[in-house]
Protein backbone atom coordinates (compact mmCIF):
# COMPACT_ATOMS: atom_id res chain seq x y z
CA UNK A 1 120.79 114.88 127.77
CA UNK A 2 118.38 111.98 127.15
CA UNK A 3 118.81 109.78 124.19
CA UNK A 4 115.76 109.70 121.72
CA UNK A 5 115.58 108.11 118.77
CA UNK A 6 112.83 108.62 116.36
CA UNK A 7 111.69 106.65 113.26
CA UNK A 8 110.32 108.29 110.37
CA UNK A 9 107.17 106.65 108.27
CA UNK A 10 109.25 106.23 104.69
CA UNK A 11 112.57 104.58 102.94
CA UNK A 12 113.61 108.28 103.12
CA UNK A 13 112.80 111.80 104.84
CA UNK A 14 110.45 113.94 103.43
CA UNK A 15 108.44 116.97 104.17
CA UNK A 16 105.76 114.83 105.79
CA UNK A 17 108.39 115.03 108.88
CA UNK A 18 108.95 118.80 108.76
CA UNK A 19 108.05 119.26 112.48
CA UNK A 20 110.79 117.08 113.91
CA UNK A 21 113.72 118.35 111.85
CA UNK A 22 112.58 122.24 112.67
CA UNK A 23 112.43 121.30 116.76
CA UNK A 24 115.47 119.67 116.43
CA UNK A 25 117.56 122.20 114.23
CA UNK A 26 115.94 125.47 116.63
CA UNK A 27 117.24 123.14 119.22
CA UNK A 28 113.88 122.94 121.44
CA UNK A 29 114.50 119.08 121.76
CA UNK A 30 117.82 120.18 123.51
CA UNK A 31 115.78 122.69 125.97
CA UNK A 32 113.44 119.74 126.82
CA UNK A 33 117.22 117.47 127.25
CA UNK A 34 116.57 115.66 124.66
CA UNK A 35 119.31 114.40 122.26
CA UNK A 36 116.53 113.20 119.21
CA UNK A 37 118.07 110.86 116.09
CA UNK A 38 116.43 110.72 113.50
CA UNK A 39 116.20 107.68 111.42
CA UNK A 40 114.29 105.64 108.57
CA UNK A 41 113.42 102.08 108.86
CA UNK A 42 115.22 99.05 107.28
CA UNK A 43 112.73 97.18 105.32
CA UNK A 44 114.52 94.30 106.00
CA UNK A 45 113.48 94.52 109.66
CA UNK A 46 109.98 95.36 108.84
CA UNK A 47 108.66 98.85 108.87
CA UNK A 48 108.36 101.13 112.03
CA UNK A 49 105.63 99.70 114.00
CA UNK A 50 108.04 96.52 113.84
CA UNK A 51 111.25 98.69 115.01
CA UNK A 52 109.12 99.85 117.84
CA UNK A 53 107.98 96.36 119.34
CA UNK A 54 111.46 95.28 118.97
CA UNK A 55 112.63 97.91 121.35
CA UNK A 56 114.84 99.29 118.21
CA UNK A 57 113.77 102.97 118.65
CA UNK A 58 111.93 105.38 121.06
CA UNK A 59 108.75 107.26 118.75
CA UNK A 60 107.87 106.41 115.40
CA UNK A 61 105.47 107.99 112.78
CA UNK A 62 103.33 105.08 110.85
CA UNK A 63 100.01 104.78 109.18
CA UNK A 64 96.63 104.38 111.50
CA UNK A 65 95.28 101.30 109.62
CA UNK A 66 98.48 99.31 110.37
CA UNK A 67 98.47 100.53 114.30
CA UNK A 68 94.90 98.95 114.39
CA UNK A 69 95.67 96.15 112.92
CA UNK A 70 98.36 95.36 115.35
CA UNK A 71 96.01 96.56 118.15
CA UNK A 72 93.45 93.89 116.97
CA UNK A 73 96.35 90.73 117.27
CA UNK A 74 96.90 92.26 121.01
CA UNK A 75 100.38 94.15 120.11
CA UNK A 76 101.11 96.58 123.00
CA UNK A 77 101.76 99.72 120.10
CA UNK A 78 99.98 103.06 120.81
CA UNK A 79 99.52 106.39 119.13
CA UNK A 80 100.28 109.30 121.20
CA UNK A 81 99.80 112.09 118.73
CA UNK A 82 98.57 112.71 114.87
CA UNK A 83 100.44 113.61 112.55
CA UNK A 84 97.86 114.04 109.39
CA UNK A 85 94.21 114.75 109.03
CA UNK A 86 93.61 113.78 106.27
CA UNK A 87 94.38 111.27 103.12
CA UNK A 88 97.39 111.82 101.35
CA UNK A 89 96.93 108.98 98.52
CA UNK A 90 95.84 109.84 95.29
CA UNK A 91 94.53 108.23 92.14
CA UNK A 92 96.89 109.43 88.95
CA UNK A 93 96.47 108.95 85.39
CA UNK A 94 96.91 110.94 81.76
CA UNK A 95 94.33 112.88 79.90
CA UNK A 96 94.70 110.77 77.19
CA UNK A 97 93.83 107.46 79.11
CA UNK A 98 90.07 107.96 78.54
CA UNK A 99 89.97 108.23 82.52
CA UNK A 100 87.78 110.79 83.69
CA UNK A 101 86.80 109.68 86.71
CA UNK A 102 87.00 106.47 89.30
CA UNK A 103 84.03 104.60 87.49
CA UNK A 104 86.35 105.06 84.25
CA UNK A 105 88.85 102.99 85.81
CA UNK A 106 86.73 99.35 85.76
CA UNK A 107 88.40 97.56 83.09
CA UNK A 108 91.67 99.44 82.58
CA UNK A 109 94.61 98.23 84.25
CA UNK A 110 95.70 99.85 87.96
CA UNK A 111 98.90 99.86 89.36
CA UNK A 112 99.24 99.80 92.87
CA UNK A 113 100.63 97.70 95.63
CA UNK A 114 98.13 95.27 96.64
CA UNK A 115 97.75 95.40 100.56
CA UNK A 116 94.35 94.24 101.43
CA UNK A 117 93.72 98.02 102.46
CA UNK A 118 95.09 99.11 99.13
CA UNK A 119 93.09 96.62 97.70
CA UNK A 120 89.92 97.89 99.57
CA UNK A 121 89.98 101.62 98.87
CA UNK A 122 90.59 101.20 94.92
CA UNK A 123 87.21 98.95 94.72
CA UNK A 124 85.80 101.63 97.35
CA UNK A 125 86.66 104.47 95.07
CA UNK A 126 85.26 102.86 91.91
CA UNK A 127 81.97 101.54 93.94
CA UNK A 128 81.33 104.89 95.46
CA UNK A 129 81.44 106.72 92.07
CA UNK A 130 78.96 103.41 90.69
CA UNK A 131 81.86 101.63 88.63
CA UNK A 132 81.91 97.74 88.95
CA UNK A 133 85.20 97.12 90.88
CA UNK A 134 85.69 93.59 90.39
CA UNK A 135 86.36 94.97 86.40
CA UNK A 136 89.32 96.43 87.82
CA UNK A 137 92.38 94.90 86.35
CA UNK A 138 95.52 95.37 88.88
CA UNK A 139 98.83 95.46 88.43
CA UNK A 140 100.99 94.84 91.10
CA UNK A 141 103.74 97.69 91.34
CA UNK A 142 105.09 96.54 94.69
CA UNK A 143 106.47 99.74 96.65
CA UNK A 144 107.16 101.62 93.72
CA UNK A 145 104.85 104.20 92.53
CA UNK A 146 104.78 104.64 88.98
CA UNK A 147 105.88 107.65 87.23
CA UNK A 148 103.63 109.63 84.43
CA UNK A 149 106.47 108.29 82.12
CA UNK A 150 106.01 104.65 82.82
CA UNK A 151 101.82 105.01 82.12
CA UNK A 152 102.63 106.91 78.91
CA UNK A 153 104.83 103.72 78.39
CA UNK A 154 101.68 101.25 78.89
CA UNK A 155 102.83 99.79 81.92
CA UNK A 156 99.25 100.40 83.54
CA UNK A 157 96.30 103.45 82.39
CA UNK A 158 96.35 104.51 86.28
CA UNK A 159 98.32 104.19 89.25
CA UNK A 160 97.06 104.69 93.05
CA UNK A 161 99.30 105.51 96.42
CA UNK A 162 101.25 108.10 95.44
CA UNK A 163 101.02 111.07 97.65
CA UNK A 164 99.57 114.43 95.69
CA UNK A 165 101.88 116.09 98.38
CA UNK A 166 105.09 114.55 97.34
CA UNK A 167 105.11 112.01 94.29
CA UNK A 168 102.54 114.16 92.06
CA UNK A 169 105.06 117.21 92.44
CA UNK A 170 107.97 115.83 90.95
CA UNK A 171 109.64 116.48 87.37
CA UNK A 172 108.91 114.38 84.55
CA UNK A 173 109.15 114.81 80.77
CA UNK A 174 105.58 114.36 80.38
CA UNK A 175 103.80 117.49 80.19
CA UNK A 176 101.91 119.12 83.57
CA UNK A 177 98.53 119.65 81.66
CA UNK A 178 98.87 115.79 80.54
CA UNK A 179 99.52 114.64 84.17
CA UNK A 180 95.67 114.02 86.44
CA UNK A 181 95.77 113.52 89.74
CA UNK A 182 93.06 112.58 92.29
CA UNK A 183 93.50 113.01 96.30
CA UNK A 184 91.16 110.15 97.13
CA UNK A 185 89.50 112.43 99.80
CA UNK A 186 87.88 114.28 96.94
CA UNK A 187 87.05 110.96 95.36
CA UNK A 188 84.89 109.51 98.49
CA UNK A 189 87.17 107.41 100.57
CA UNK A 190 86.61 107.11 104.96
CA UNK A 191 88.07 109.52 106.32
CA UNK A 192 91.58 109.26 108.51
CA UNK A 193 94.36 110.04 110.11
CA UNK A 194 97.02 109.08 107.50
CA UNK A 195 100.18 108.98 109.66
CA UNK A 196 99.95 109.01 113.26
CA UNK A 197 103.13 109.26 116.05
CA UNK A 198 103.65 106.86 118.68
CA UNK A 199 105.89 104.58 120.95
CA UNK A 200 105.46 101.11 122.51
CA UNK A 201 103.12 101.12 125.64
CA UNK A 202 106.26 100.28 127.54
CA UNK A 203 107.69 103.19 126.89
CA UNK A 204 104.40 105.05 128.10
CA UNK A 205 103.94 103.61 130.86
CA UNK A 206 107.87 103.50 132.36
CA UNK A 207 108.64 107.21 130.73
CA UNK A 208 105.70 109.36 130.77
CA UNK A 209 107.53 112.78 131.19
CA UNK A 210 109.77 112.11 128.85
CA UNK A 211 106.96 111.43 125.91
CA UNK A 212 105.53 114.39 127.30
CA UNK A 213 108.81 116.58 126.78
CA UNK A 214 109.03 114.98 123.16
CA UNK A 215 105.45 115.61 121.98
CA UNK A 216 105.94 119.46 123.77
CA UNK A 217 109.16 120.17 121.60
CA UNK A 218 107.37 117.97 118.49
CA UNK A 219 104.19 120.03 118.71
CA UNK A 220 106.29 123.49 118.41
CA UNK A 221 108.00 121.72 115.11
CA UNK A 222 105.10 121.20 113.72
CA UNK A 223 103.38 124.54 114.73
CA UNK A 224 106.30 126.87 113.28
CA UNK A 225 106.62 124.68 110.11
CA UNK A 226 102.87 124.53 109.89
CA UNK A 227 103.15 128.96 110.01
CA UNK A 228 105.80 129.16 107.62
CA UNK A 229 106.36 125.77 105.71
CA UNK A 230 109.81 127.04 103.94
CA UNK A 231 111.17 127.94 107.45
CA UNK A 232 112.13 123.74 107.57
CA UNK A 233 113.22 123.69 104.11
CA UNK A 234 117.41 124.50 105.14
CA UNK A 235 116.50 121.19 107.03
CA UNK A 236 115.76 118.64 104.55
CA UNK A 237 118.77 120.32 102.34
CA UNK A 238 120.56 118.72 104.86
CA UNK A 239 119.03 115.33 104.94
CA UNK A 240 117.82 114.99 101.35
CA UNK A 241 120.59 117.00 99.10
CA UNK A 242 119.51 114.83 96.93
CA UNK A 243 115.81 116.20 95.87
CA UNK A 244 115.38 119.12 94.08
CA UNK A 245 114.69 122.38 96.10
CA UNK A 246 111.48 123.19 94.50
CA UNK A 247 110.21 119.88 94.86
CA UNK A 248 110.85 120.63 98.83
CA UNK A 249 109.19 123.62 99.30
CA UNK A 250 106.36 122.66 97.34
CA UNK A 251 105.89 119.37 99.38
CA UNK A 252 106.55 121.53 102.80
CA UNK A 253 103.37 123.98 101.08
CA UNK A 254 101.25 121.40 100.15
CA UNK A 255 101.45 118.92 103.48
CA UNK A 256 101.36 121.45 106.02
CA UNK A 257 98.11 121.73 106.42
CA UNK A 258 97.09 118.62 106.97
CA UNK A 259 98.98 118.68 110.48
CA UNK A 260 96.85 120.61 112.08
CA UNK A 261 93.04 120.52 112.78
CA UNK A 262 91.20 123.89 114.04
CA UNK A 263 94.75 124.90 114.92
CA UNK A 264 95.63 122.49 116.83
CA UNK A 265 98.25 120.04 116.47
CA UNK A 266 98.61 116.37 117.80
CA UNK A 267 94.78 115.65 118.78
CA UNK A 268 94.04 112.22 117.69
CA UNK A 269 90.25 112.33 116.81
CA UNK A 270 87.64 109.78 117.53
CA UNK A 271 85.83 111.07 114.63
CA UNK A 272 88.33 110.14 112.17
CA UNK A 273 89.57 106.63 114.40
CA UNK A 274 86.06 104.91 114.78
CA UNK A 275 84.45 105.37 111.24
CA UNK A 276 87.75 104.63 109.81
CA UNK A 277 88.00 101.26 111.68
CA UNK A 278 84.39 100.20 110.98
CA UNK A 279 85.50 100.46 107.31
CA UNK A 280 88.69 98.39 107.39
CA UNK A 281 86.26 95.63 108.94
CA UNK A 282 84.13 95.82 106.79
CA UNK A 283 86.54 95.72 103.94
CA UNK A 284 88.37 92.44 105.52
CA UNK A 285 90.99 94.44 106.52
CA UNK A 286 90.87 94.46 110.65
CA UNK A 287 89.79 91.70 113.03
CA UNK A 288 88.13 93.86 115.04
CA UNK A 289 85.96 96.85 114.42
CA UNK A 290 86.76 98.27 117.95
CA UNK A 291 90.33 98.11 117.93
CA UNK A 292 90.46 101.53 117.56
CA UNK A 293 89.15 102.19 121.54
CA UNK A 294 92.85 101.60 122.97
CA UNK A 295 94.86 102.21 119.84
CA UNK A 296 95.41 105.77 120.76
CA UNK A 297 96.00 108.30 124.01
CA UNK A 298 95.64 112.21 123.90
CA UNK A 299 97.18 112.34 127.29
CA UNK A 300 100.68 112.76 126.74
CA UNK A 301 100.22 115.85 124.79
CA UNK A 302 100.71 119.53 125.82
CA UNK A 303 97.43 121.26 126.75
CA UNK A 304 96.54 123.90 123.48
CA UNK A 305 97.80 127.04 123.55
């Protein structure tokens, strides 16, 4: 058996990841000979595109803007497969903010973690919908999205980055019909590949057949979860005892189909890539618009079925 290890793209696992935890537990990572770990990054190291260049693990899921931003400073970091199609960010609020719609938000105070990305799709979202974004008053949340609780509170009117798939399902005391939330791909943001899987060219180039193996057993993951989301729910009861089950299997509902595009999983799309880096150069955000050209392969992946 071959040693993998495998980074995941948060401080914890969650659905998101559903793919690798189903291979693993149906034991098709062990038909391939592969003995796959599974772990989360230590912030303190940097996150997993930082792991990977220091040789600290094998694969690792991570977000596309960062991998072409790294691609644009010459970092040898590749994506080999995709993991989402789509965005998985959303805009949240109350119904008694007065927010009805991203224009409404120039003016009121935003919570989010400023990134320059994060900083480039708020004023995207109001510009798009004809809001003036430099009216946007930010608050700086750090890494920690903000519950409905803590904007009932006053701590901000809105809050963006929390995923509608995971964040925007869990409990609170404030009431569901009180609770708004906005996917930003219904709100006009680029579209992209919000997570993406992939290794260190180094590890490319000196084991091909072994990412090959990896993506082959991934791919099947991500295909049975993808069929029957609550088939990887026993899963994360074993990693994450510590979330509710219903919050599980309505994350595993929700996020499955974003891993898959006209059936297919894996296929890293020039269509979403290009546009998407355009955009993040044009927002200040990447050196270089055509980073995205040898950010990614399709090779190593298993031929559709």
């Amino acid at each position: 058996m071959v040693s993998v290890r495998v980074m995941l793209e948060y401080f914890h696992p969650w659905p998101n990841s559903a793919g690798l935890y189903l291979a693993r537990e149906r034991g098709w990572y062990q038909e391939a000979g592969l003995d796959v770990e599974l772990v989360v990054h230590d912030p303190w190291r940097g996150d997993t595109l930082d792991h990977l260049l220091a040789g600290a693990v094998d694969f690792g899921l991570f977000p596309s803007n960062r991998l072409l931003v790294r691609r644009a400073l010459g970092q040898p970091l590749q994506g080999v497969a995709a993991i989402n199609h789509q965005g998985l960010e959303s805009i949240q609020t109350l119904t008694d903010s007065g927010i009805r719609r991203p224009r409404d938000l120039a003016g009121r105070r935003l919570a989010l973690n400023p990134t320059p990305r994060g900083l480039a799709m708020v004023r995207h979202l109001v510009r798009v919908d004809g809001g003036d974004p430099d009216a946007l008053v930010l608050v700086d949340s750090g890494t920690r999205e903000l519950r409905p609780e803590q904007l009932a509170a006053g701590i901000a009117d809105a809050s963006f980055g929390g995923y509608w798939a995971w964040e925007a399902l869990m409990d609170s005391p404030i009431e569901a019909e009180r609770r708004v939330v906005w996917p930003v791909d219904e709100l006009g943001a680029p579209a992209y590949h919000s997570y993406l899987l992939g290794a260190h060219e180094q590890t490319l180039q000196a084991r091909p057949e072994l990412t090959r193996a990896f993506l082959a057993a991934s791919a099947r993951g991500y295909l049975a979860a993808a069929a029957d989301p609550a088939s990887a729910l026993q899963a994360y009861e074993n990693v994450t005892p510590y979330f509710p089950r219903e919050l599980l299997a309505a994350s595993l509902h929700k996020i499955a189909p974003t891993w898959l595009h006209e059936g297919a999983w894996g296929r890293q799309r020039d269509e979403l890539l290009e546009p998407y880096a355009h955009w993040l150069h044009a927002n200040g955000v990447l050196d270089d618009a055509q980073a995205w050209r040898q950010a990614t392969s399709n090779a190593f992946l298993p031929e559709p079925v």
